[in-house]
Protein backbone atom coordinates (compact mmCIF):
# COMPACT_ATOMS: atom_id res chain seq x y z
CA UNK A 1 -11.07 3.52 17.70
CA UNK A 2 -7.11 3.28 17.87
CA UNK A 3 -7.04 -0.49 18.81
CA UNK A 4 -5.40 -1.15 15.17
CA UNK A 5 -1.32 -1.31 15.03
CA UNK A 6 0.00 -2.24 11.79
CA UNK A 7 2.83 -3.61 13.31
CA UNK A 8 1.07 -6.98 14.18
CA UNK A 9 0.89 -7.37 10.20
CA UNK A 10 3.77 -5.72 8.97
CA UNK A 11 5.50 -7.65 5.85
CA UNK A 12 2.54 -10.08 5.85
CA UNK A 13 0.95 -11.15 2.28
CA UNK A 14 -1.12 -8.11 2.06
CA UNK A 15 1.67 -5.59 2.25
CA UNK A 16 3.76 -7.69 -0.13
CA UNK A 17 1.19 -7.10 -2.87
CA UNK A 18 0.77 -3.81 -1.76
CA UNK A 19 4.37 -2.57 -1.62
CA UNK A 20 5.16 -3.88 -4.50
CA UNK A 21 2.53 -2.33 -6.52
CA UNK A 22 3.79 0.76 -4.74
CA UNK A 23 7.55 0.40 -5.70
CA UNK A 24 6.78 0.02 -9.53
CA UNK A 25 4.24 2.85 -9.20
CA UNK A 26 6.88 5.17 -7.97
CA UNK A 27 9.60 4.02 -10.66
CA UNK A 28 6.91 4.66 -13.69
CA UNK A 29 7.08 8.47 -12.10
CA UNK A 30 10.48 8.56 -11.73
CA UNK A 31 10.88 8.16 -15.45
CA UNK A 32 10.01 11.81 -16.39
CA UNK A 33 11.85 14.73 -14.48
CA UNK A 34 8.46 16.55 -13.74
CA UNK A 35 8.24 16.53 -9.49
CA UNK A 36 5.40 14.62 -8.04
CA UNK A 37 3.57 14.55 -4.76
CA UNK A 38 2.62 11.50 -2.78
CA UNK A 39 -0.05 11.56 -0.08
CA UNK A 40 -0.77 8.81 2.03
CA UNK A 41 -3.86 9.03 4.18
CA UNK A 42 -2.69 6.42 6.98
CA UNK A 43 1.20 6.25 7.20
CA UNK A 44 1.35 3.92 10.35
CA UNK A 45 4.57 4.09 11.95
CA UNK A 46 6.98 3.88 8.54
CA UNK A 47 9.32 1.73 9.41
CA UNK A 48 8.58 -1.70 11.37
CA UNK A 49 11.08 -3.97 13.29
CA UNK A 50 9.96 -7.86 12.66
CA UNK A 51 11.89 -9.34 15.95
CA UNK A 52 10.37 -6.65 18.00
CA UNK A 53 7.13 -7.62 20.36
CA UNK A 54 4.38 -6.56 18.19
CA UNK A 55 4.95 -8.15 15.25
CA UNK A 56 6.52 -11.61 16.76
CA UNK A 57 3.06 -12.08 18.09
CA UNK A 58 1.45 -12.59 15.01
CA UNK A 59 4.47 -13.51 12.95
CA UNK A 60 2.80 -12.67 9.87
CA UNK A 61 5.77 -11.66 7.67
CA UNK A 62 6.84 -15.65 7.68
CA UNK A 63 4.03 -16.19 5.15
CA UNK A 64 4.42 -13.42 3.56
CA UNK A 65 7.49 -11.53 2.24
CA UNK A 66 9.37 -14.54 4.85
CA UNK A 67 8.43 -16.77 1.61
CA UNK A 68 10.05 -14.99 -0.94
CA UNK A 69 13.30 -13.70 1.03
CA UNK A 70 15.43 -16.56 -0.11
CA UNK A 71 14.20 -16.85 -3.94
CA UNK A 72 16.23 -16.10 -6.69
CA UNK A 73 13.23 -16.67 -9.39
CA UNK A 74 11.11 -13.60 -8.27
CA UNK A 75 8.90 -11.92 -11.05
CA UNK A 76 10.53 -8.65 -12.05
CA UNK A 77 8.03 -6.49 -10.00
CA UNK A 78 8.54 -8.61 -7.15
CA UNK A 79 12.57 -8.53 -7.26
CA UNK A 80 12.57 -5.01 -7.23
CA UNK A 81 10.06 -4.54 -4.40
CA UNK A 82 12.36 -6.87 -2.65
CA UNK A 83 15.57 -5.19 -3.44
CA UNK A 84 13.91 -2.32 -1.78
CA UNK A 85 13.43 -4.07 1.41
CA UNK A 86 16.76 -5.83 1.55
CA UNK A 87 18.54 -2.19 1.93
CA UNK A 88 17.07 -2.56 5.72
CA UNK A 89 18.54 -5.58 6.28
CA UNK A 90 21.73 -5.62 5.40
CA UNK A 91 22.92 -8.57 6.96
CA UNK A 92 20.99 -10.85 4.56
CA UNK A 93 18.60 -11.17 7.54
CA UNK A 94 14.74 -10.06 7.55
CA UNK A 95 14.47 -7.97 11.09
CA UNK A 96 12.99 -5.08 9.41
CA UNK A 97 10.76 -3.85 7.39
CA UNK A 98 9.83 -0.43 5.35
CA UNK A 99 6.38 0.37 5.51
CA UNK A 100 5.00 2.54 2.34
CA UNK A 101 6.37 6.21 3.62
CA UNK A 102 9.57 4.83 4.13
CA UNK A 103 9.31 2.70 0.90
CA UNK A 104 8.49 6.16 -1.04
CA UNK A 105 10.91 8.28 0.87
CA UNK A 106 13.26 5.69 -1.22
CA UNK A 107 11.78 6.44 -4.54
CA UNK A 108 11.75 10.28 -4.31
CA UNK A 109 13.85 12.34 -5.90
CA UNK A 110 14.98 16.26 -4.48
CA UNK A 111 12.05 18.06 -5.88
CA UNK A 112 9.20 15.43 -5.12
CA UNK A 113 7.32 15.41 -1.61
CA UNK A 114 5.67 13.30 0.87
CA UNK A 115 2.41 14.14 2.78
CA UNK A 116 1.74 11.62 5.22
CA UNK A 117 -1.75 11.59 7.50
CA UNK A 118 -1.58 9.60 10.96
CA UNK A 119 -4.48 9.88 14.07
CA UNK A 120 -3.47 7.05 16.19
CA UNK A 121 -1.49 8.56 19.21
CA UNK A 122 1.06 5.98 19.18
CA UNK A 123 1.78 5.35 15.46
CA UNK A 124 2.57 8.63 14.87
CA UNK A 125 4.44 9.51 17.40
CA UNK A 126 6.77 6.58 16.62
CA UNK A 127 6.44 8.03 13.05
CA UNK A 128 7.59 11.35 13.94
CA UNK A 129 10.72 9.39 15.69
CA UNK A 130 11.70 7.48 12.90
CA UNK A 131 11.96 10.39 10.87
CA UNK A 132 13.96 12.35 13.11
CA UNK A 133 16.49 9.14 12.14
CA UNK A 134 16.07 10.46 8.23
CA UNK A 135 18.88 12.72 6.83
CA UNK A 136 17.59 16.06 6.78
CA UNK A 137 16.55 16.08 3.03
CA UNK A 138 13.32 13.52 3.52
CA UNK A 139 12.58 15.84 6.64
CA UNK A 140 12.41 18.94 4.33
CA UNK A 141 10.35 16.55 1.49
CA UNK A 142 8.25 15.44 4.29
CA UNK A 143 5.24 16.78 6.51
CA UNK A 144 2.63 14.57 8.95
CA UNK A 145 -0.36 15.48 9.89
CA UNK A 146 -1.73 14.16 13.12
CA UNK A 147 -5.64 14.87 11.05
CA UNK A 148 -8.27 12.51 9.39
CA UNK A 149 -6.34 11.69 6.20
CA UNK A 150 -9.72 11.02 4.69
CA UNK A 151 -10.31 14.67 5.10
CA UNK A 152 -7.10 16.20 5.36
CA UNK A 153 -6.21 14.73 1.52
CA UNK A 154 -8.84 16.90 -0.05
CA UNK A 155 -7.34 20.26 0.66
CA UNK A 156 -3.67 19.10 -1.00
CA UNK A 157 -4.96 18.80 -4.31
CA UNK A 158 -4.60 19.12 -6.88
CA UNK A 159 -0.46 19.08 -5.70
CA UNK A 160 0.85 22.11 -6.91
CA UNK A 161 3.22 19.71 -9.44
CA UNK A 162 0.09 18.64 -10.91
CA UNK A 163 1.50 15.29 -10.83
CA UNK A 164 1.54 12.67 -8.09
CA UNK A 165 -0.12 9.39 -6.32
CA UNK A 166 -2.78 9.29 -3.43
CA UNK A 167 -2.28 6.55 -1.13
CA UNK A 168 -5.42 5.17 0.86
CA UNK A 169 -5.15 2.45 2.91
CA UNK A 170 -7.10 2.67 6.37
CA UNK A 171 -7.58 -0.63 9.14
CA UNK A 172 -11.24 -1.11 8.01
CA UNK A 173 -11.44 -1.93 11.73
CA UNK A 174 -14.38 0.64 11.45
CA UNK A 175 -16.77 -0.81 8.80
CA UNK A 176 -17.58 3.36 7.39
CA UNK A 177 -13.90 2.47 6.43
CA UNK A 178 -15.41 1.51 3.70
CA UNK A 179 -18.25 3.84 2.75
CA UNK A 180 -15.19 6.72 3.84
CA UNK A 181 -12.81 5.06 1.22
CA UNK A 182 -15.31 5.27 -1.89
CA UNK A 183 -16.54 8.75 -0.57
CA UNK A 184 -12.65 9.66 -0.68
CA UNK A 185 -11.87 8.01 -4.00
CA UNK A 186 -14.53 10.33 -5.41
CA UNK A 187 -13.09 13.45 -4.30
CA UNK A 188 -9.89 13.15 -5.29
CA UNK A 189 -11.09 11.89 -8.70
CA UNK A 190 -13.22 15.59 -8.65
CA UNK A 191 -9.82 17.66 -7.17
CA UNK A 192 -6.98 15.51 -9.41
CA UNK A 193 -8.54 14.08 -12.31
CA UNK A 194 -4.87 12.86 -14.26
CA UNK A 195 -3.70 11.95 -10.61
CA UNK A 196 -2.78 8.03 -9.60
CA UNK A 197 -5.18 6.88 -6.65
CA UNK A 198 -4.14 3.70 -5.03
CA UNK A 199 -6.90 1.37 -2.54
CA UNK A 200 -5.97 -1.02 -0.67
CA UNK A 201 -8.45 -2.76 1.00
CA UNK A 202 -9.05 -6.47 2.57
CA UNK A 203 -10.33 -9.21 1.88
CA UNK A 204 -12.81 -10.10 4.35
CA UNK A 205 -16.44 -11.79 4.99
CA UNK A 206 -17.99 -8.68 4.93
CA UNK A 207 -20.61 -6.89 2.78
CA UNK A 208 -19.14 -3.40 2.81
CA UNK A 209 -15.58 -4.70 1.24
CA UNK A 210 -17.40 -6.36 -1.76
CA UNK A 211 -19.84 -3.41 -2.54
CA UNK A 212 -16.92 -1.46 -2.61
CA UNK A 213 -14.77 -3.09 -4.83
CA UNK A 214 -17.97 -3.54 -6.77
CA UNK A 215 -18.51 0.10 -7.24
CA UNK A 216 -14.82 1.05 -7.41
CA UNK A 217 -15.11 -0.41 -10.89
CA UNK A 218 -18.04 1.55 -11.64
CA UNK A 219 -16.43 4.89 -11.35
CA UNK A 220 -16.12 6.82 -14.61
CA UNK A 221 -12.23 6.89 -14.75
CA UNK A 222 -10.12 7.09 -17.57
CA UNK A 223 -8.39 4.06 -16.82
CA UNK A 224 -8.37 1.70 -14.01
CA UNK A 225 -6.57 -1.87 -12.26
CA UNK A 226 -7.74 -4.52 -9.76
CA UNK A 227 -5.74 -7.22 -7.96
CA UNK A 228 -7.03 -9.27 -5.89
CA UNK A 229 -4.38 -12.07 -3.71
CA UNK A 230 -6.72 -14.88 -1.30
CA UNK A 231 -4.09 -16.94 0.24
CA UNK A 232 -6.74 -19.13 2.28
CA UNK A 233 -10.21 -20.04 2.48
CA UNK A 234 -12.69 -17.72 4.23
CA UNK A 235 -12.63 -18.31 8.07
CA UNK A 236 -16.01 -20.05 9.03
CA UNK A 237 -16.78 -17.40 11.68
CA UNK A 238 -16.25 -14.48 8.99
CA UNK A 239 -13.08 -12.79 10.98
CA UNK A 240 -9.46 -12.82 9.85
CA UNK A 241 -8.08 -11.82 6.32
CA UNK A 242 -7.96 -14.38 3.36
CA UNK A 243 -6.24 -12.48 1.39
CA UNK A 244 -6.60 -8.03 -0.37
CA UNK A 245 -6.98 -6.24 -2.92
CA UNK A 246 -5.25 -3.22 -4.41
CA UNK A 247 -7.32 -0.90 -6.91
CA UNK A 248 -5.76 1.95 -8.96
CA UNK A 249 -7.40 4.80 -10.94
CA UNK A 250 -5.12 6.00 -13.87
CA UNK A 251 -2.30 3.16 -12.81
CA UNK A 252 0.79 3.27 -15.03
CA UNK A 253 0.48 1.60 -18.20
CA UNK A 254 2.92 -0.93 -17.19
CA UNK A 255 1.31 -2.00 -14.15
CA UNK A 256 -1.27 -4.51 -15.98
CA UNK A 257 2.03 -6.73 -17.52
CA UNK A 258 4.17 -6.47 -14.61
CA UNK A 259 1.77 -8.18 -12.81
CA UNK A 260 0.91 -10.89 -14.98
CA UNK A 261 3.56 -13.40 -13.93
CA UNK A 262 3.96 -11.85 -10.34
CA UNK A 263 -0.16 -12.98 -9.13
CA UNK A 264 -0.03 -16.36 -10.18
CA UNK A 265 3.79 -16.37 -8.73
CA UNK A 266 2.45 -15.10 -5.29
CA UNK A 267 -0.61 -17.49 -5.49
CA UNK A 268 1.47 -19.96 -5.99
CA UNK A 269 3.60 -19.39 -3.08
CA UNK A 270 2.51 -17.15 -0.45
CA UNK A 271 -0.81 -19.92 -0.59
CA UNK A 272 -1.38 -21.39 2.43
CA UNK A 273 -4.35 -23.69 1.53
CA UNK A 274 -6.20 -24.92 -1.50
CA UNK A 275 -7.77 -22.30 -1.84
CA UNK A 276 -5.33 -19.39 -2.53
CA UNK A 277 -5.75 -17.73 -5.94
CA UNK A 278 -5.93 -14.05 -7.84
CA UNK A 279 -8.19 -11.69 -10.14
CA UNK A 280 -6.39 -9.06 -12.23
CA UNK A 281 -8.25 -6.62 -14.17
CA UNK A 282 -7.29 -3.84 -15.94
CA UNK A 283 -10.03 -1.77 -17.84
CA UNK A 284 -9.70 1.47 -20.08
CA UNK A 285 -12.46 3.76 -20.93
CA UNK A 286 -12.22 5.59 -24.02
C-alpha cells in the first residue's frame, strides 16, 4: 500500500505539466485580495532533492523539467512555473525541486492557507521536517494531516473564505485510485460548488484511467479544462507512464490560452519518441 515515493519521479514530464498548471492557477487567485484555501489530498514530501538516491535512480527530471532548464523561449506559463523552481536552485543548477505544497506555500499570501493530507509513514514525516525548515508564517498557514485525503477533504469545505483550489493527485498504484478520485471530484463539486478542483491523473494502459477521464467530462460543472501530455508510445506490456493528464472544474478563465502555445511547446520538446503529442479542451456549460 505505501510502496509509492514520489521522489523517484519528482520534476519528471508529468509534474512539469502539472506544476505549471498549478503556478498560473494560484496567480489567477492572487489577483483579488479575497483569502483562499488550498487543499491537497496527497502532499508527498514537498520539497524533493534531484542528486539525492531516490530520484537519481530513475533520473526522470532529465526529460522533463531537465529539458527546459536552459531555454530562454519558454511559453509564458511555462517561464513562470520555471522561475518558481529556479528560487531552489540558486546556483543556476537543478538539485532541487518544489513539489506542489511547497510550490503553493510560494503563491500564498498572509491570510490564505494550506491543508495538506499525507498517509505514507515516510513521506510525511519528511514533510513534517521540511516544514520545520519554513519561517514560521507558512507553519501558522499550514496544517497536515496524517488521514485519507480522499476523506479527510470533505469535512474542510466549503473553506470558510469561500474561495480556494482542491488539489487531487494520488499514485493510482491502487487501481480504486481511480473510482476514489471521481467519487471525490463529486463531493467536493456537492460541498464547494464555485470552488477550483484540480486532477491529475496518468496516462496509462489501463481501463480505469480512460473511464475516468471519460466521465470527468460528463460532470455537470459550470465550466471545465483537459490536458492531456503523451511523451512516448504506450509500453507493449501496458506498465510505465506515456505521458498525464490534468483536469480542472471551474479553472481560471485564462487557463485555456495560456496553454495554447505551452502543449504543443512541451510536445515538442519533452517528446521522447514519435509518438509524443497533446489534447486540450476547455468546455463551458451555460
Amino acid at each position: 500500500m505505501f510502496s509509492y515515493r514520489h521522489a523517484f519521479h519528482a520534476g519528471n514530464h508529468a509534474d512539469v505539466l502539472k506544476h505549471a498548471i498549478l503556478v498560473h492557477t494560484l496567480d489567477y487567485f492572487n489577483r483579488k485580495d479575497a483569502p483562499y484555501w488550498v487543499i491537497d489530498t496527497h502532499a508527498g514530501a514537498g520539497l524533493y532533492s534531484l542528486d539525492g538516491d531516490w530520484a537519481t535512480k530513475t533520473a526522470e527530471s532529465a526529460d522533463g523539467i531537465g529539458r527546459l532548464w536552459d531555454r530562454d523561449d519558454l511559453p509564458p506559463i511555462l517561464a513562470e512555473y520555471l522561475q518558481r523552481v529556479r528560487a531552489y536552485n540558486t546556483n543556476g543548477r537543478l538539485r532541487r525541486y518544489p513539489g506542489s505544497p511547497w510550490l503553493t506555500l510560494d503563491a500564498l499570501r498572509p491570510s490564505d492557507r494550506l491543508r495538506m493530507f499525507e498517509m505514507h509513514p515516510t513521506e510525511i514525516d519528511t514533510l513534517v521536517g521540511n516544514l520545520e525548515h519554513l519561517d514560521r508564517n507558512a507553519q501558522r498557514q499550514t496544517t497536515i494531516y496524517g488521514d485519507d485525503g480522499f476523506e479527510g477533504v470533505k469535512a474542510l469545505l466549503p473553506p470558510p473564505t469561500r474561495r480556494g483550489m482542491v488539489l487531487i493527485d494520488p499514485s493510482y498504484e491502487d487501481k480504486n485510485d481511480y473510482r476514489r478520485t471521481l467519487n471525490t471530484v463529486k463531493e467536493c463539486i456537492k460541498r464547494f460548488a464555485t470552488g477550483t478542483i484540480a486532477v491529475w491523473y496518468p496516462l496509462v494502459q489501463r481501463r480505469e484511467a480512460n473511464e475516468m477521464a471519460r466521465h470527468l467530462e460528463n460532470l455537470k460543472v459550470k465550466s471545465w479544462l483537459h490536458a492531456t501530455l503523451t511523451v512516448k508510445k504506450a509500453a507493449i506490456d501496458g506498465y510505465g507512464l506515456h505521458g498525464s493528464g490534468m483536469f480542472l472544474v471551474n479553472p481560471p478563465w485564462t487557463l485555456h490560452e495560456a496553454l495554447k502555445p505551452a502543449m504543443p511547446y512541451l510536445a515538442r520538446e519533452l517528446a521522447q519518441d514519435d509518438r509524443a503529442g497533446f489534447t486540450l479542451q476547455y468546455r463551458e456549460n451555460t
